[in-house]
Protein backbone atom coordinates (compact mmCIF):
# COMPACT_ATOMS: atom_id res chain seq x y z
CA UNK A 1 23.23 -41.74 25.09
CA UNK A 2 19.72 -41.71 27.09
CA UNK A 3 21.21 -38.71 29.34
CA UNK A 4 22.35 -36.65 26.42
CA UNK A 5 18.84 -37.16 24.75
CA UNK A 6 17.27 -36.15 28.41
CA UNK A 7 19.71 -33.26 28.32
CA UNK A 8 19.02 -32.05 25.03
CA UNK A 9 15.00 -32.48 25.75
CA UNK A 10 15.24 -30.47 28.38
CA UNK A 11 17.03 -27.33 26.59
CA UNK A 12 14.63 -27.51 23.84
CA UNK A 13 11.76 -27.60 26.53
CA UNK A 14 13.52 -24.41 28.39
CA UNK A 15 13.55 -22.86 25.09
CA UNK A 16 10.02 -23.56 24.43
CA UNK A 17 8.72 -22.39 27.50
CA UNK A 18 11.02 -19.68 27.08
CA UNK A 19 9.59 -18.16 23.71
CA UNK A 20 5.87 -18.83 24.83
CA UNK A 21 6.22 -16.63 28.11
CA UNK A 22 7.84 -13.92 25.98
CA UNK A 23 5.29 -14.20 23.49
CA UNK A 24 2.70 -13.77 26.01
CA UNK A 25 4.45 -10.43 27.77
CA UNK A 26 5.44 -8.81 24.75
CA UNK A 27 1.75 -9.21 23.11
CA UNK A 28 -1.39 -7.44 23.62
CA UNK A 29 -4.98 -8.72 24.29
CA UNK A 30 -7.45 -8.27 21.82
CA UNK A 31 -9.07 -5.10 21.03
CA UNK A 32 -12.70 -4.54 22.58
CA UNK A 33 -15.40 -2.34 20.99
CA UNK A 34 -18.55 -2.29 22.51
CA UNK A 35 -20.92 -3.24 19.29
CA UNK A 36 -23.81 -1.65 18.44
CA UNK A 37 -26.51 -2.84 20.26
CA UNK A 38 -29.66 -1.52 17.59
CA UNK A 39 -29.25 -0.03 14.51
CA UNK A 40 -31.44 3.00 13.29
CA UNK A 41 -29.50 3.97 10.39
CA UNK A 42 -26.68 3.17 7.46
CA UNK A 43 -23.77 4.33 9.33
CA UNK A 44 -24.55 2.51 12.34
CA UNK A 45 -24.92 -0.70 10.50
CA UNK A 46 -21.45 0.28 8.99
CA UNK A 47 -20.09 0.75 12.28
CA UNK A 48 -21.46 -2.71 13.52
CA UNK A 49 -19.79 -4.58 10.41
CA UNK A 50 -16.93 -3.10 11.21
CA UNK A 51 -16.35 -3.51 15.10
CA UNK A 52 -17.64 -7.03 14.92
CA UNK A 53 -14.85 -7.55 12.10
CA UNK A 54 -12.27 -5.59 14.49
CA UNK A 55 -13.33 -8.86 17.15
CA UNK A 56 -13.77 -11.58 14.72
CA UNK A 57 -10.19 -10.64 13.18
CA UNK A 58 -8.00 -9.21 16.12
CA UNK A 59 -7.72 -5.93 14.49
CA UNK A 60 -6.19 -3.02 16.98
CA UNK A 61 -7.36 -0.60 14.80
CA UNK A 62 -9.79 0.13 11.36
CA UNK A 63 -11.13 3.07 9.73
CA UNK A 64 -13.20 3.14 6.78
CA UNK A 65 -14.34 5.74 3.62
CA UNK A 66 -16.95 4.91 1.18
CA UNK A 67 -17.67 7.91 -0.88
CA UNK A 68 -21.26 7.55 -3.18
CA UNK A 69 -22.54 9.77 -5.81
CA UNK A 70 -19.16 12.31 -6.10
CA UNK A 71 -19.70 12.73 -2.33
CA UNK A 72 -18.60 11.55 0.67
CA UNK A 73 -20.66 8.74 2.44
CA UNK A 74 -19.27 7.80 5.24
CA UNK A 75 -16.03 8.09 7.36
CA UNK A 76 -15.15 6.65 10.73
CA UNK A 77 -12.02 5.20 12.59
CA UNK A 78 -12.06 2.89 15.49
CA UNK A 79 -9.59 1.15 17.85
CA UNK A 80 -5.88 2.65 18.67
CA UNK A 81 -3.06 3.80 16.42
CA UNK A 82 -0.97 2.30 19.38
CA UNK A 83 -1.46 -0.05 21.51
CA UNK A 84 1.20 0.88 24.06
CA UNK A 85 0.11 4.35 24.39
CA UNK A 86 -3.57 3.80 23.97
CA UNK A 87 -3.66 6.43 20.89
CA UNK A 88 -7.14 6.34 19.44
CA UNK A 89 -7.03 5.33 15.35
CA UNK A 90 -8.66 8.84 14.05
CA UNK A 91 -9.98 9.32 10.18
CA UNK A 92 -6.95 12.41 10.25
CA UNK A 93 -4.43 9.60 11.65
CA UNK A 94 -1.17 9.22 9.50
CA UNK A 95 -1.35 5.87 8.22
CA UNK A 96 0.75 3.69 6.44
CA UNK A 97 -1.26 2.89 2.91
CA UNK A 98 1.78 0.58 1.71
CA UNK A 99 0.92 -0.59 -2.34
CA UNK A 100 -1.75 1.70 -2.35
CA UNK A 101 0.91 4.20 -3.03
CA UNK A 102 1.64 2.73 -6.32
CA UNK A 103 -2.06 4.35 -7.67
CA UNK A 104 -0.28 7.48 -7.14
CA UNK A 105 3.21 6.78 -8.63
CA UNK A 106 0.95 6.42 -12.03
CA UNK A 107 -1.04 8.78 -11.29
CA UNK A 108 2.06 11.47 -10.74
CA UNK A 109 4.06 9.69 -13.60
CA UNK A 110 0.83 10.09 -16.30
CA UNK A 111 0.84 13.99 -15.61
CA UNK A 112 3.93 14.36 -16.06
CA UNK A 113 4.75 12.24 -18.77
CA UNK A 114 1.59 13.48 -21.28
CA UNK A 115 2.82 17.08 -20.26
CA UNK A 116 6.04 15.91 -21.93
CA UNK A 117 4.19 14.17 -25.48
CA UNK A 118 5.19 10.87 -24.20
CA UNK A 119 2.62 8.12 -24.60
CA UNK A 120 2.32 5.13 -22.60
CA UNK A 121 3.36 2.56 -25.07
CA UNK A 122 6.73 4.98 -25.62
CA UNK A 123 10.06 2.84 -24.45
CA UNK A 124 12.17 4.55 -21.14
CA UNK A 125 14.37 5.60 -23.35
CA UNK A 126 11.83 8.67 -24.95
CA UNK A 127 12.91 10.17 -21.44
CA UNK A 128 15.96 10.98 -23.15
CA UNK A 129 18.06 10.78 -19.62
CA UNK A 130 21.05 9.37 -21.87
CA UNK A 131 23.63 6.52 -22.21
CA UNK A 132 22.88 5.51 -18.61
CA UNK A 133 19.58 4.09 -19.05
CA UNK A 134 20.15 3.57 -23.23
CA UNK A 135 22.94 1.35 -23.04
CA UNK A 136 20.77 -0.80 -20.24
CA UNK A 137 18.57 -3.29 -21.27
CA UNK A 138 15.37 -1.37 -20.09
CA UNK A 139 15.65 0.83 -22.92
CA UNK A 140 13.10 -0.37 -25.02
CA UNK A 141 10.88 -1.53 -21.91
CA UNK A 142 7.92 0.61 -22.22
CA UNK A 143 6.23 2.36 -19.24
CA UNK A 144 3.05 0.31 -19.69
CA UNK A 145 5.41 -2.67 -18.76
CA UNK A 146 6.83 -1.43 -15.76
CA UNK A 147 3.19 -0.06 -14.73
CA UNK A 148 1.78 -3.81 -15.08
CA UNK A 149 4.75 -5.94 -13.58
CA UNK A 150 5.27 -7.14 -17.37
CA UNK A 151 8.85 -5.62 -17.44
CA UNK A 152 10.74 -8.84 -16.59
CA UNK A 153 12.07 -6.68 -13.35
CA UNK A 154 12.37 -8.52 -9.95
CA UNK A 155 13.09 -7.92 -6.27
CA UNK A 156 15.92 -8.59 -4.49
CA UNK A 157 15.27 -12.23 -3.28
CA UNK A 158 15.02 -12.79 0.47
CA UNK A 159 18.77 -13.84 0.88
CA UNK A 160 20.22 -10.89 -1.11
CA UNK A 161 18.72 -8.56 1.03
CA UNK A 162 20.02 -10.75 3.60
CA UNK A 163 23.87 -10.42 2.55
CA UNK A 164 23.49 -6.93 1.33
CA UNK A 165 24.73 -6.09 5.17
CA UNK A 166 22.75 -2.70 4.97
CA UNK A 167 20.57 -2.01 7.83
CA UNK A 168 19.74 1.48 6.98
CA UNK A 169 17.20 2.34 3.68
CA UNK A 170 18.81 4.10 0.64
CA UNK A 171 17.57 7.08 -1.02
CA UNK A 172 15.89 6.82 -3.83
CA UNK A 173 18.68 8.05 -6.36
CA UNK A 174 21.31 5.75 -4.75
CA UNK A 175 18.88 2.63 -5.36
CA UNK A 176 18.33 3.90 -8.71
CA UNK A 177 21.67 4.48 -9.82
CA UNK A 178 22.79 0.95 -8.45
CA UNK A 179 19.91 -0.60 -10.10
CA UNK A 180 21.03 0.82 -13.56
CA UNK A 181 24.51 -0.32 -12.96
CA UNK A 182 23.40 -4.10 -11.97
CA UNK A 183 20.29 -4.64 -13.92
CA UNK A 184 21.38 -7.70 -15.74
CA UNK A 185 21.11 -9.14 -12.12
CA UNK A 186 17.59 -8.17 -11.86
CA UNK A 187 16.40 -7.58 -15.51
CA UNK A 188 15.33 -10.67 -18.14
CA UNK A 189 13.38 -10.78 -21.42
CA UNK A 190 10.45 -12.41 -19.78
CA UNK A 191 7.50 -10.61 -20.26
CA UNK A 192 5.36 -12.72 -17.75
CA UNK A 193 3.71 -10.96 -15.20
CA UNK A 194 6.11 -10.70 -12.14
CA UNK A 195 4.56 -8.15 -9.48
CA UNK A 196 8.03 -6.33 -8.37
CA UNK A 197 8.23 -3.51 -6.27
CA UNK A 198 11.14 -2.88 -8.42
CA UNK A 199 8.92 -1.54 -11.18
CA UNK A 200 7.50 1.66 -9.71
CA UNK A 201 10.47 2.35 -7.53
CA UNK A 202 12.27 2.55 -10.91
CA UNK A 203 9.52 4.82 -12.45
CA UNK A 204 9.37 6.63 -9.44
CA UNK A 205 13.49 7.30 -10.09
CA UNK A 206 13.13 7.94 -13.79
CA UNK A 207 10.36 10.52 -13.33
CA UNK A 208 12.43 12.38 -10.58
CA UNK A 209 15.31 12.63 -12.75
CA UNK A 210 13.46 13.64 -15.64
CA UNK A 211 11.92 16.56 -13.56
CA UNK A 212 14.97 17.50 -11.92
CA UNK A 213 13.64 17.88 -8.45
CA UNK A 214 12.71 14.89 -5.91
CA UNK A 215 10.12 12.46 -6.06
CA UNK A 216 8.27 12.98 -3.19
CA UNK A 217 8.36 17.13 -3.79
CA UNK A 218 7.02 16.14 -7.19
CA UNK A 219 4.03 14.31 -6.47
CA UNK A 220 3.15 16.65 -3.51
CA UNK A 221 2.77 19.29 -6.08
CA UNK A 222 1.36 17.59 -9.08
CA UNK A 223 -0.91 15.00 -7.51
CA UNK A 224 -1.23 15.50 -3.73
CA UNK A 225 -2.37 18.79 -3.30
CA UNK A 226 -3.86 19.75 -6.18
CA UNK A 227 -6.71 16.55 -4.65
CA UNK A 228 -7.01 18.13 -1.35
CA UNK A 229 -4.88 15.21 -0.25
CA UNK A 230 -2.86 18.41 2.19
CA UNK A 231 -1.91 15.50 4.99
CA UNK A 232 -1.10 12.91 2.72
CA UNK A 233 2.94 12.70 1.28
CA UNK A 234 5.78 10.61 0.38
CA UNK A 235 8.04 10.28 3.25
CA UNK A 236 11.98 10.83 2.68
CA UNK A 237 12.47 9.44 6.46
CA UNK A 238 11.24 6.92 8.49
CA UNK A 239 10.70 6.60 11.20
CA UNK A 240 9.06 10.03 11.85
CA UNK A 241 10.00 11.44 15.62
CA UNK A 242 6.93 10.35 16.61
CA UNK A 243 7.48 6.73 15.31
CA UNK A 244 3.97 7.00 13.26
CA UNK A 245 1.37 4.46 14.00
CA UNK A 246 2.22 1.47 14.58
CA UNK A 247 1.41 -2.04 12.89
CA UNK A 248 0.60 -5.37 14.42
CA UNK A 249 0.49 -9.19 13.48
CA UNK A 250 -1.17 -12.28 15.24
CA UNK A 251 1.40 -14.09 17.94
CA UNK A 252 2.30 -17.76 16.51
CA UNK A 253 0.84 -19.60 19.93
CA UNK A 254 -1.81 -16.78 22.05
CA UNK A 255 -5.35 -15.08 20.30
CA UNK A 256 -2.77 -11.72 21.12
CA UNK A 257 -0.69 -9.27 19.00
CA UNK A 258 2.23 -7.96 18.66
CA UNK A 259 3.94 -4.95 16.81
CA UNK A 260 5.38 -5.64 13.22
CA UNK A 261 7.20 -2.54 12.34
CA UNK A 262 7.89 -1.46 8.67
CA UNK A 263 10.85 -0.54 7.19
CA UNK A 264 11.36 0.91 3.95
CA UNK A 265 14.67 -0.30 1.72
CA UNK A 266 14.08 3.14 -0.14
CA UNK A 267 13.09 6.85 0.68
CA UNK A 268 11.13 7.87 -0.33
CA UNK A 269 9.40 4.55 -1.94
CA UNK A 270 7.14 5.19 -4.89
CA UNK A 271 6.19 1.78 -4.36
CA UNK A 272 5.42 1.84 -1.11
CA UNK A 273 6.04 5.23 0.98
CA UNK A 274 2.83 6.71 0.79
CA UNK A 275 1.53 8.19 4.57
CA UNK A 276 -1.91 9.53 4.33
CA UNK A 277 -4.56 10.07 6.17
CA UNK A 278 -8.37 7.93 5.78
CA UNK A 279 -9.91 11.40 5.24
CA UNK A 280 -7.28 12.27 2.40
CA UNK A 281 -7.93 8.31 0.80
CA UNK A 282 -12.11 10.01 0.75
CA UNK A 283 -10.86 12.97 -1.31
CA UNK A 284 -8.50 10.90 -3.80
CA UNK A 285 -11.67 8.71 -4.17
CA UNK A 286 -14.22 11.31 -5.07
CA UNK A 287 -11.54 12.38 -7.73
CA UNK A 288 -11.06 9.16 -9.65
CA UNK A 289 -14.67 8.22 -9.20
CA UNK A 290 -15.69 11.40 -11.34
CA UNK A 291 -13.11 10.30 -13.92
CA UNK A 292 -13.66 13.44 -16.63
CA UNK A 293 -14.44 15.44 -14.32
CA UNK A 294 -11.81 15.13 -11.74
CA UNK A 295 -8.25 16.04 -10.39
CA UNK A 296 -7.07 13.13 -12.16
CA UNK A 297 -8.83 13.10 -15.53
CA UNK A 298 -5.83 13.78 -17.97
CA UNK A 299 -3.89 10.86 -16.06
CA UNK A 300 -6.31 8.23 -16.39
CA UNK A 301 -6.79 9.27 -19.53
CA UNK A 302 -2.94 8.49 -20.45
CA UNK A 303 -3.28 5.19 -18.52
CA UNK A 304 -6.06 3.87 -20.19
CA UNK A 305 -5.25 1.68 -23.31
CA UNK A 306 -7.81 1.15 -26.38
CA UNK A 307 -9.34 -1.85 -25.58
CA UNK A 308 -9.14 -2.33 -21.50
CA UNK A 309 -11.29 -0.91 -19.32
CA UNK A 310 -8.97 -0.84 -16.41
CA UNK A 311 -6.34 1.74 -16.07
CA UNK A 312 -2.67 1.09 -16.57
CA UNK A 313 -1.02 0.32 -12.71
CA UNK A 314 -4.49 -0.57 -11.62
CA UNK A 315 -5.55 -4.03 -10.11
CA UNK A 316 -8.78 -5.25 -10.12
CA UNK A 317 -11.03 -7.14 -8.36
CA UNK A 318 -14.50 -8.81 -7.86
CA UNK A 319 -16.96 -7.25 -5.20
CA UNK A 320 -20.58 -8.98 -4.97
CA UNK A 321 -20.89 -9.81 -8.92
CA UNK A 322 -19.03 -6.80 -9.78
CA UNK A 323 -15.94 -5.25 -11.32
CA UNK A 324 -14.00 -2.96 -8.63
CA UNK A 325 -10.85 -1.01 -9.72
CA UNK A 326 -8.10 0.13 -7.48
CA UNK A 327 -5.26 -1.09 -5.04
CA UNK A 328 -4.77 -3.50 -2.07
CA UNK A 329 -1.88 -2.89 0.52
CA UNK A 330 -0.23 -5.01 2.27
CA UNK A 331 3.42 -4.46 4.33
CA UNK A 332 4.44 -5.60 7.66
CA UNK A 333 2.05 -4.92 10.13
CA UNK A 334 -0.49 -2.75 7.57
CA UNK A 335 -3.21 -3.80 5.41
CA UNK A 336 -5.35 -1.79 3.29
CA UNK A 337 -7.59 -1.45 0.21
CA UNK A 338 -8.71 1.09 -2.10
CA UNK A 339 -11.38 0.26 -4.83
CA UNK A 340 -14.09 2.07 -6.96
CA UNK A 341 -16.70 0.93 -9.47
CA UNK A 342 -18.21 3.71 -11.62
CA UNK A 343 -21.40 1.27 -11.92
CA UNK A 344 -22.46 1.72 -8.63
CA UNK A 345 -20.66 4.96 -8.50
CA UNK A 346 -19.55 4.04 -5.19
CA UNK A 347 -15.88 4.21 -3.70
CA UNK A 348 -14.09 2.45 -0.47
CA UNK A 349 -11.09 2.30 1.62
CA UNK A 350 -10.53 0.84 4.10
CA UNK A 351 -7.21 0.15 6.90
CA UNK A 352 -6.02 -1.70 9.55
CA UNK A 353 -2.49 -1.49 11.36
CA UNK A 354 -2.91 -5.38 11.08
CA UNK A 355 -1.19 -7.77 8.84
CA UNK A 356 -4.04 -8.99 6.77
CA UNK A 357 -3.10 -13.26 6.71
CA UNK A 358 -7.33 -13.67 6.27
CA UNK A 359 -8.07 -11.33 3.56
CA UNK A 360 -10.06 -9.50 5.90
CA UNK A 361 -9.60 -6.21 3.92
CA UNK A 362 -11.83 -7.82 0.90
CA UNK A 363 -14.34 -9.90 3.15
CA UNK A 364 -15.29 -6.48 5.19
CA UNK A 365 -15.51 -4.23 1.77
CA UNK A 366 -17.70 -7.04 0.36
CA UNK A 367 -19.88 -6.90 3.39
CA UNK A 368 -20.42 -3.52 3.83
CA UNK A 369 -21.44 -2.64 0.14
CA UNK A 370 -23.79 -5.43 0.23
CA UNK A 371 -25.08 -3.80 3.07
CA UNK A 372 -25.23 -0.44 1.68
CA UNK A 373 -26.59 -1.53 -1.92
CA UNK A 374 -29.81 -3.49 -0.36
């Protein structure tokens, strides 16, 4: 019996050893920015925030837009896009914006949608697609529901994904039509909030059939580029020939990093599939900071309901005392943030090809605008 134990010990001590040197050669150090050393202005103190953050967090790679007053403020990137190949992180970098993508989904949806007379409180069904979605249960689930997670929709749990034996992502219109023809699998009554991916995937399907042509074509032309948002789009496949940047996550054991790749389930993702750049993220923000008077006034107005100051598909969150509307991101090895408050009249986003396990996307915002609002 003792030799078997001694036996097995030593396998599980191989295996140990094993993981922990692999860990270690398949990892990269951390990321060193030389920090500014004295500050004579706002956008060097920025830049020190944010390079002591890129230490203090592991980070390979940040870049940042604040926009203030309608224009833009400041915009900088810093670190690598890849570690292996030593690519610097640029503000014109395609980046990975994951859930921030969603902002746009509504936005795209809301244009098309009031174009049509259809209000926001109107069921699925006022698409009139037929006996496909009417004879589902998400007929009378209105779009305000799916916006806000309160559809009763839900993901595919981890082990369904797991025996779904599909290692390659579906287009959008196969997911779509599956999910119609299972939804009692992923559909209840509840009317709890339930953040799903589900929701604006399934929005993202609805509006593409309603306007006949594909979703990412549609939003390119009706929200994209009518922003100045020319770099920015919903990509139909990944991964790009040039792989894209790429995101990282802390190693279990070593203060090192290693790549944590994303895969989408479904091309494009309305959810999720947005690749932008940090200069396009300044543009979007300028437009939904001037509200009335921007690219995106007639959506927002469609999203907003009597009574609630925050737009329909919009989180929000708490900034130094104050209400900030937007998105966070968060998928694989990519983190980022995009919030507004049109008290201060100030805008920021910000990204990292880092999984964000510290909430260092809010704790770096919430620095730097108390910095800037002294």
């Amino acid at each position: 019996m003792n030799k078997k134990i001694k036996i097995i010990s030593a396998v599980l001590v191989f295996w140990v050893a094993l993981f922990i040197a692999w860990e270690w050669w398949y990892s990269f150090p951390k990321v060193r920015i030389i920090p500014t050393t004295e500050v004579t202005s706002e956008a060097e103190g920025i830049d020190s925030i944010v390079t002591h953050a890129m230490s203090n967090y592991l980070l390979p790679g940040i870049s940042v837009a604040i926009v203030r007053n309608d224009k833009l403020y400041y915009l900088n990137a810093f670190g690598y896009s890849n570690l292996e190949t030593k690519d610097s992180l640029t503000v014109e970098s395609e980046i990975i914006v994951a859930s921030v993508s969603k902002l746009f989904t509504a936005i795209g949806l809301a244009e098309a949608l009031q174009a049509k007379g259809i209000q926001v409180n109107d069921p699925v069904s006022a698409l009139g697609l037929g006996e496909k979605i009417n004879s589902t249960s998400l007929a009378k689930v209105r779009f305000q529901d799916l916006l806000s997670h309160q559809s009763g929709l839900r993901d595919k749990t981890f082990s369904e994904m797991i025996f779904s034996f599909s290692s390659r992502s579906q287009s959008l219109d196969e997911w779509g039509t599956a999910f119609l023809e299972n939804t009692a699998t992923y559909h209840s009554d509840s009317t709890s909030y339930n953040y799903a991916d589900s929701n604006y995937d399934l929005l993202g399907f609805l509006l593409s059939r309603s306007e006949n042509l594909e979703f990412h074509t549609h939003l390119q032309n009706s929200v994209l580029d009518p922003s100045g948002m020319e770099g920015s789009g919903f990509v139909s496949e990944w991964p790009s020939i040039e792989e894209g940047i790429t995101g990282y996550q802390r190693t279990f054991l070593w203060k090192r990093i290693v790549p944590k790749r994303i895969k989408f389930p479904t091309l494009p993702s309305p959810s999720a599939g947005l690749v932008s750049t940090t200069k396009d993220m300044s543009s979007a923000l300028i437009h939904l900071l001037r509200a009335e008077r921007g690219a995106y006034r007639q959506a927002l107005e469609w999203l907003s309901i009597e009574g609630t100051k925050v737009p329909v598909g919009f989180q929000k969150t708490q900034i130094n005392g104050s209400e900030w509307i937007g998105h966070f991101g968060g998928q694989a090895g990519y983190a980022s943030l995009l919030f507004y408050s049109k008290e201060a009249d100030t805008g920021i986003f910000l990204f990292s090809n880092s999984r964000d396990k510290d909430d260092f996307r809010i704790e770096i915002a919430r620095q730097i605008i108390s910095y800037i609002s002294k």
